[in-house]
Protein backbone atom coordinates (compact mmCIF):
# COMPACT_ATOMS: atom_id res chain seq x y z
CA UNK A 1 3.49 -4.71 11.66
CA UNK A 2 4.61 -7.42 14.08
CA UNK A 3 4.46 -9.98 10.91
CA UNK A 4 6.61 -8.47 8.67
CA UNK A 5 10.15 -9.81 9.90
CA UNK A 6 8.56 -13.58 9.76
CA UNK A 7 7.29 -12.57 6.37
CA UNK A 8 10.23 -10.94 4.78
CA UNK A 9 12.40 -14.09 6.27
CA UNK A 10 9.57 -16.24 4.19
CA UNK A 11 10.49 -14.32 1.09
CA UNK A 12 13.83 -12.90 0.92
CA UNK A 13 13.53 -11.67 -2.53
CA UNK A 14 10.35 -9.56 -2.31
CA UNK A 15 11.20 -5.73 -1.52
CA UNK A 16 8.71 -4.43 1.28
CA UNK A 17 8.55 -0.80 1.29
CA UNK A 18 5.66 1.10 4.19
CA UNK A 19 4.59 4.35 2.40
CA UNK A 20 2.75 6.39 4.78
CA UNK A 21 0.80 9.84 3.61
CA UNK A 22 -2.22 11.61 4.34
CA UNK A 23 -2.92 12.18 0.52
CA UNK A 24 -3.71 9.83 -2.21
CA UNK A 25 -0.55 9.00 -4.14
CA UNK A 26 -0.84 8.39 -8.17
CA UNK A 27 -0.33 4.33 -7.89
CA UNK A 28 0.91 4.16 -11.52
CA UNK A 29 3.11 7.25 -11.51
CA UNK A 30 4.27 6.16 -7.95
CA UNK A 31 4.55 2.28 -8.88
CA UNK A 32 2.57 1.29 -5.89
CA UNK A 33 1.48 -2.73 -6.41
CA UNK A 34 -0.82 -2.95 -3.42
CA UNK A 35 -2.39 0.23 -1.80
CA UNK A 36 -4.29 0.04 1.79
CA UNK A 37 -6.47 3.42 2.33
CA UNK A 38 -8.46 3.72 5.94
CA UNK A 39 -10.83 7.06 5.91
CA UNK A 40 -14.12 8.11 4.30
CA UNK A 41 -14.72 6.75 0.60
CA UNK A 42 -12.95 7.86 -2.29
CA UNK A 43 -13.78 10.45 -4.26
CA UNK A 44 -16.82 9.77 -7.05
CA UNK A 45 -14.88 9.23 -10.14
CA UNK A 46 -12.74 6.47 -7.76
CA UNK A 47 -13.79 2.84 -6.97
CA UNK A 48 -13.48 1.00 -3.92
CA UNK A 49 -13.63 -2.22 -3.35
């Protein structure tokens, strides 16, 4: 967290948006680019990498 405002000043035209949630949002429905997830693995039918 203490990088973002040197980031964002690097690139002014990328929106940053900080989606926090205890569930697993639908990335396509949602249109999530880049998804962090900290916790136990996925479910089975999920991939992590």
């Amino acid at each position: 967290m203490p990088l973002l405002p040197d980031f964002a000043a690097l690139y002014p035209d990328l929106a940053l948006d900080l989606v926090l949630t205890d569930g697993a949002p639908d990335l396509v429905e949602e249109r999530i680019d880049v998804a962090l997830r900290l916790g136990p693995p996925p479910a089975a039918g999920l991939r992590a990498v």
